[in-house]
Protein backbone atom coordinates (compact mmCIF):
# COMPACT_ATOMS: atom_id res chain seq x y z
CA UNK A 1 78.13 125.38 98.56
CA UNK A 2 81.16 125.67 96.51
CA UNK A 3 83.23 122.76 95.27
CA UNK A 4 86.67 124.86 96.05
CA UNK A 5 85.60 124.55 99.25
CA UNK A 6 84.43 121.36 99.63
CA UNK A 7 87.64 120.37 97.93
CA UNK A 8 89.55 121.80 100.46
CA UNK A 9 87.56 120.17 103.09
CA UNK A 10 88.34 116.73 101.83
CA UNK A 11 92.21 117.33 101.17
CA UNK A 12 91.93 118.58 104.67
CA UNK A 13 90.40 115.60 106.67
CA UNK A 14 92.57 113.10 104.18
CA UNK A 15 95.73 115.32 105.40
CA UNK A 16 94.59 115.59 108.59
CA UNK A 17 96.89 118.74 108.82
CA UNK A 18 96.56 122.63 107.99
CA UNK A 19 99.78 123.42 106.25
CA UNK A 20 99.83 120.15 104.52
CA UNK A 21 96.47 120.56 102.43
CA UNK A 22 97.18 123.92 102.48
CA UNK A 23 100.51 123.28 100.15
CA UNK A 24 98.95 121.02 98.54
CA UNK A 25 96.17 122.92 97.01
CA UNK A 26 98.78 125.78 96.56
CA UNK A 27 96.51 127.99 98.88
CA UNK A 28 98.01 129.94 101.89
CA UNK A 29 96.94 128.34 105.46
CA UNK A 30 94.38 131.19 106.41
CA UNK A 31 92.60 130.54 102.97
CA UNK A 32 92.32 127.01 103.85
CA UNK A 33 90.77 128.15 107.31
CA UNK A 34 88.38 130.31 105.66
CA UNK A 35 87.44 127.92 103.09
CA UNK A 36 86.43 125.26 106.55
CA UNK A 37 84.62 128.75 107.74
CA UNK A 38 82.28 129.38 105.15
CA UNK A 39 81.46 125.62 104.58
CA UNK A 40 80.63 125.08 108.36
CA UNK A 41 78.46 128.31 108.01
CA UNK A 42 76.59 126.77 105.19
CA UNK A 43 76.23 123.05 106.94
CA UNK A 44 75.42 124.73 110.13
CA UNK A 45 77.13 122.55 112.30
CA UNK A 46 81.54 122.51 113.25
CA UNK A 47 82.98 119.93 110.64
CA UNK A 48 85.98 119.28 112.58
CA UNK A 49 86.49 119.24 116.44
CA UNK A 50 88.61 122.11 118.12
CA UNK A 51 90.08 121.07 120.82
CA UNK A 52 92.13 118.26 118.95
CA UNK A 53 94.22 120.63 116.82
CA UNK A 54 97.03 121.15 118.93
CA UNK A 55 97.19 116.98 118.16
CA UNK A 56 95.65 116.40 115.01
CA UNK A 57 92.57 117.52 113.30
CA UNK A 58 89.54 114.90 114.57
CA UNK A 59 86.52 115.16 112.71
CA UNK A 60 83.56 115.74 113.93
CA UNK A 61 80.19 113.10 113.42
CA UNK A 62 79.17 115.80 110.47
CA UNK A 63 82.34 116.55 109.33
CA UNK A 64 82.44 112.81 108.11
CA UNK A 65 78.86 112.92 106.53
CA UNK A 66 80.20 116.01 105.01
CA UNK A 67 83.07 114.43 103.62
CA UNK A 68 82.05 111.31 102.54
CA UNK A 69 78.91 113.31 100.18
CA UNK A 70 81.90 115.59 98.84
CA UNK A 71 84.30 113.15 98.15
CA UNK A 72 81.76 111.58 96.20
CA UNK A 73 80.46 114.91 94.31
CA UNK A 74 84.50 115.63 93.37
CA UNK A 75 84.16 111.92 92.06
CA UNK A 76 81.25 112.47 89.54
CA UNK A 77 83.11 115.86 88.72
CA UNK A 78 85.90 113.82 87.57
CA UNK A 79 84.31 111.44 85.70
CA UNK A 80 82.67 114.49 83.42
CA UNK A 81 85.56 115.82 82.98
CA UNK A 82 87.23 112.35 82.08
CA UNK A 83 84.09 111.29 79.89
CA UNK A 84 84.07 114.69 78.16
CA UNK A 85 87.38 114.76 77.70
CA UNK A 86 87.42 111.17 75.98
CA UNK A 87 84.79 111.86 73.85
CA UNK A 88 87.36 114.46 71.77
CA UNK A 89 90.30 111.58 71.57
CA UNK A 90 91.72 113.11 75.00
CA UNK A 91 92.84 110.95 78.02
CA UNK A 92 94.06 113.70 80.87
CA UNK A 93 93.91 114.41 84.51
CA UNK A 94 96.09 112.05 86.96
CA UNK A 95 95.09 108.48 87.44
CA UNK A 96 96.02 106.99 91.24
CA UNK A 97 97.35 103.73 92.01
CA UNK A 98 98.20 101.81 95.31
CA UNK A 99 100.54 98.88 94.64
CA UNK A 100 101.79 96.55 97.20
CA UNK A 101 105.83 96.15 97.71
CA UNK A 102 106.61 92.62 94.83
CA UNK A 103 104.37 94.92 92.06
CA UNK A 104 105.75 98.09 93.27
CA UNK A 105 109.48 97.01 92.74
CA UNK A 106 109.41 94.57 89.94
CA UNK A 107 106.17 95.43 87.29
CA UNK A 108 105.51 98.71 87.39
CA UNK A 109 108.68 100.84 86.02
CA UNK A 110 108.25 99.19 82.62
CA UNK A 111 104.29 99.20 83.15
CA UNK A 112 104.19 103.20 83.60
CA UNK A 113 107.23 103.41 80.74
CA UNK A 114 104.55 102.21 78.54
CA UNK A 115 101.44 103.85 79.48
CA UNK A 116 102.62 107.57 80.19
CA UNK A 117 104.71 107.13 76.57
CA UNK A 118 101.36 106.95 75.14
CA UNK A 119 99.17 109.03 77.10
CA UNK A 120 101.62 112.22 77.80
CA UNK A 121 98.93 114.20 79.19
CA UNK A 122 97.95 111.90 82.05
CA UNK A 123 99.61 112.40 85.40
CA UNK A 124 100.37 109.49 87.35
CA UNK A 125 100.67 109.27 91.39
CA UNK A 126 101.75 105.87 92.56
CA UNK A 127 101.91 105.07 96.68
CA UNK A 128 103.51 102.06 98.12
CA UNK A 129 101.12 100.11 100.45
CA UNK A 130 100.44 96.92 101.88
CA UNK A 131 97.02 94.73 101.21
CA UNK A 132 94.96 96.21 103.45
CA UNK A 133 96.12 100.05 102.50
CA UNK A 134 95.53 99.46 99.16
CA UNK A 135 91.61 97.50 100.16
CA UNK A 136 91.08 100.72 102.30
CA UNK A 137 92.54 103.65 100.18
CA UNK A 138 90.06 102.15 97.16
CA UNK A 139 87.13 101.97 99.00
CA UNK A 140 87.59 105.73 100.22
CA UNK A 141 88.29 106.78 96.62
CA UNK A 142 91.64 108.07 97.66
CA UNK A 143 93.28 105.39 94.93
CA UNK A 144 91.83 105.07 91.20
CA UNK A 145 93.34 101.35 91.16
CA UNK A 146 95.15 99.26 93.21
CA UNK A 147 97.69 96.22 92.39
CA UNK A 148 98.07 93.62 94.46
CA UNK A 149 99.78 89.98 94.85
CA UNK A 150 97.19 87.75 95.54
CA UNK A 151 93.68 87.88 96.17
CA UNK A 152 91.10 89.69 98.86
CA UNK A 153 87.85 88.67 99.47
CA UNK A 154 85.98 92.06 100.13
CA UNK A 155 82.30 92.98 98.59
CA UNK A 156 81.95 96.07 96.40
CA UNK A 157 86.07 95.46 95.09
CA UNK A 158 86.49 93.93 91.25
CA UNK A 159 89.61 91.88 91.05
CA UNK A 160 91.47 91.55 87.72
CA UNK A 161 94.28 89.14 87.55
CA UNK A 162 96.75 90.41 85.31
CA UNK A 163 99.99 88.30 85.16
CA UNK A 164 101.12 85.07 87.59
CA UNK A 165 104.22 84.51 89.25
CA UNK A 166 105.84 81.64 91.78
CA UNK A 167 108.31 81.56 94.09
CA UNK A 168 111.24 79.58 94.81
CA UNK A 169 113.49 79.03 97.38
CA UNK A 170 117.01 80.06 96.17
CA UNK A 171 120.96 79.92 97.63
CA UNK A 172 124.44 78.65 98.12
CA UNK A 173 124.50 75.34 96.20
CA UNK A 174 126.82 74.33 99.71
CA UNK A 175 123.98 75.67 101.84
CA UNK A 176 121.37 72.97 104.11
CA UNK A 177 118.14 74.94 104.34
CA UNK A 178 118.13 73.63 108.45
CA UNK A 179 121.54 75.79 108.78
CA UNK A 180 120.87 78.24 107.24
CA UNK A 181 120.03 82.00 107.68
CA UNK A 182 116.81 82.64 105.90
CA UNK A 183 116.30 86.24 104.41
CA UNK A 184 112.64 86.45 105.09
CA UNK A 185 110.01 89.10 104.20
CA UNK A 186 108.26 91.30 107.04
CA UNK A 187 105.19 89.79 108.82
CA UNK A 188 101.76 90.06 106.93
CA UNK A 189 103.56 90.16 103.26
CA UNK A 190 101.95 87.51 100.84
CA UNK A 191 106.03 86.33 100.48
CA UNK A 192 105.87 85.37 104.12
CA UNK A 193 102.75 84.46 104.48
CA UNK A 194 103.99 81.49 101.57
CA UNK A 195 107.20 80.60 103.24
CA UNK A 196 105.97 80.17 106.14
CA UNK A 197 103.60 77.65 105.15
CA UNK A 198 105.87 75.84 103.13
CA UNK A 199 108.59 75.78 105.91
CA UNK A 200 106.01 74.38 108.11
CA UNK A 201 104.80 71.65 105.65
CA UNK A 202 108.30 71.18 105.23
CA UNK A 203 109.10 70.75 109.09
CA UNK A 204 111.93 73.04 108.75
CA UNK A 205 112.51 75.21 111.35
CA UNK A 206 114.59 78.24 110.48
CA UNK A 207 117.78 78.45 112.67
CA UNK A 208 118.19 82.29 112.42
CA UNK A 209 116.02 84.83 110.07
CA UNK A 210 117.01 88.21 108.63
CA UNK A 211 113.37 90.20 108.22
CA UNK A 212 113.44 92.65 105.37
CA UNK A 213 110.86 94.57 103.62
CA UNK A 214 111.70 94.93 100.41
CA UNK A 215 112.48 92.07 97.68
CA UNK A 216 115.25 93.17 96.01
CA UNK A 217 117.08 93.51 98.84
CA UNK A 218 116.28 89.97 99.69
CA UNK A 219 117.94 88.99 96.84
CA UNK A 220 120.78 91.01 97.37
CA UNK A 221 121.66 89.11 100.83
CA UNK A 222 120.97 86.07 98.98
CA UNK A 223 123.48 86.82 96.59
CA UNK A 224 126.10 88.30 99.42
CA UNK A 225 126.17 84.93 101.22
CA UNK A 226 123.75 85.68 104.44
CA UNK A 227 121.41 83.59 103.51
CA UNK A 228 118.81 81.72 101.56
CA UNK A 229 115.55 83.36 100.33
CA UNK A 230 111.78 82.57 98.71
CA UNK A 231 112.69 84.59 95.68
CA UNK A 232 109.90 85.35 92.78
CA UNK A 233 111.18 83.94 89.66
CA UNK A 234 111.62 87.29 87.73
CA UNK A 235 114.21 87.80 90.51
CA UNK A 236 116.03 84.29 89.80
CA UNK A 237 117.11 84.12 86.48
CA UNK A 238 120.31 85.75 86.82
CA UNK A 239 122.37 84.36 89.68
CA UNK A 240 125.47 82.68 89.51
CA UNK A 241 126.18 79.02 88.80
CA UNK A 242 127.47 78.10 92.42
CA UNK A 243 123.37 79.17 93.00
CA UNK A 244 120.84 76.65 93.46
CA UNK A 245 116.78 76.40 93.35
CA UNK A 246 116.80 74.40 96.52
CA UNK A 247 112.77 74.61 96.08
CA UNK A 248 110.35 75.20 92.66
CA UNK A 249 107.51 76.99 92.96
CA UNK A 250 106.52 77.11 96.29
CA UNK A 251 103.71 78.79 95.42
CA UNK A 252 102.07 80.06 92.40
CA UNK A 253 100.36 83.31 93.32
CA UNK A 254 98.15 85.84 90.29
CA UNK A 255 99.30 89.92 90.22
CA UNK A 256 95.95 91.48 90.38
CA UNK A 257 93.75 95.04 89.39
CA UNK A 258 91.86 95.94 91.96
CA UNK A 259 88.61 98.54 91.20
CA UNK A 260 85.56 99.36 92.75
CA UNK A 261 82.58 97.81 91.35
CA UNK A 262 80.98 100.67 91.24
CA UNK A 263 81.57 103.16 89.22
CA UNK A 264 85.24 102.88 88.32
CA UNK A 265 87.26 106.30 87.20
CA UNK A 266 87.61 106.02 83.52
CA UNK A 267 91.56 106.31 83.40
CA UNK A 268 91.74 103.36 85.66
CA UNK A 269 89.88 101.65 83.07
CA UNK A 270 92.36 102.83 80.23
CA UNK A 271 95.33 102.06 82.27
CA UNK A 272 93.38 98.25 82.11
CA UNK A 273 93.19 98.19 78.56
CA UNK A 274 95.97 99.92 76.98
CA UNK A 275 98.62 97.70 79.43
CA UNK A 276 96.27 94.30 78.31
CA UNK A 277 97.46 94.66 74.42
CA UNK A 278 100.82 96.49 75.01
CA UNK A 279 102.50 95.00 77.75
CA UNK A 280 103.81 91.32 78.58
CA UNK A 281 103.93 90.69 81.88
């Protein structure tokens, strides 16, 4: 059983598409279609079911026993590499991370400024997800490290709090929160999820909401006149005087490292420890 082709096997069920783990392995489709060929031949049974191509690839029952051993093998690969690589002074190889939307927009630019200027031979891939992406993506070892507001509850996940924040509700000095428009974030967001129970312990009932999905575009309506937000407090500092903190801290909420407890890839753990010493959050 070779690992080219187990590798392909597992870009291909995590793809769920031909061409796609085809270009990304930089391997022509019928190569990809071989390498599935020879690895059912060897396993003895179809790794991925036929008739759902013209839809999607489906895997089959073995296919996934298949794929969860080989995503595991590729795993331990990369950890000799990583460990054997460390042992000469060398950090290389590209280190994963899933950050949710408040990290993603507002921590990490200066946070991968600072790691990648001192490890130039480590390649970095960073997705935008939501909480439970980020949970999920971890536990199938498709993410090295996730960031997250908050906190999950979830065995077999080591949480790391790395910096706090709050948030408070900002807007027209002129503005009563009862009449106004409130620039809220998108349903299941940690942001919400605190505005709405402070709204509620508040007994204010927003008279019209504006739903985004992205903070700094919160801010910017705030700043435009539609409305009144629940703004972190790195986003606050710099509006104008005819601005008011209608509400302090809200909430007070912890920016944390996710990893898996077992077993975590040795660049996540690097990322940890160079960023503890070198960056202020």
């Amino acid at each position: 059983m070779k690992l080219t082709e187990l590798k392909t096997f597992v870009t291909l069920v995590e793809t769920r598409h031909f061409t796609k783990a085809a270009d990304q392995l930089f391997l022509s489709q019928p190569t990809v279609s071989v390498h599935l060929k020879r690895l059912e031949e060897e396993v003895g049974h179809p790794l991925l079911i036929r008739d759902s191509f013209a839809t999607g690839i489906e895997v089959s029952d073995m296919g996934w026993i298949v794929y969860r051993h080989a995503k595991e093998m590729l795993y331990q690969l990369e950890q000799m590499q990583s460990q054997l690589d460390e042992s000469e002074g060398v950090f290389q190889g590209t280190l994963r991370i899933g950050a949710t939307h408040t990290i993603h927009e507002m921590l990490l630019d200066e946070m991968i400024r600072l790691f990648s200027s001192a490890h130039s031979e480590v390649s970095l891939n960073v997705q935008l997800m939501n909480h439970d992406q980020v949970t999920a993506a971890l536990r199938h070892r498709e993410i090295d490290i996730g960031m997250i507001e908050g906190e999950v509850a979830l065995d077999g996940i080591k949480q790391i709090i790395f910096a706090e924040d709050q948030l408070h509700i900002i807007g027209a000095a002129d503005l009563p929160l009862e009449e106004a428009t409130w620039i809220v974030r998108e349903a299941g967001s940690a942001s919400r999820y605190a505005l709405d129970r402070w709204l509620q312990a508040s007994g204010i009932i927003p008279a019209r909401t504006i739903t985004v999905d992205a903070n700094y575009l919160a801010r910017q309506l705030v700043l435009n006149g539609s409305g009144i937000a629940a703004l972190s407090e790195r986003l606050v500092g710099s509006f104008p005087a005819d601005f008011t903190l209608h509400a302090k801290g809200i909430s007070k909420r912890t920016f944390r490292y996710l990893l898996p407890e077992n077993m975590p890839t040795r660049l996540a753990e690097r990322w940890i420890d160079y960023l503890r010493t070198n960056w202020v959050g």
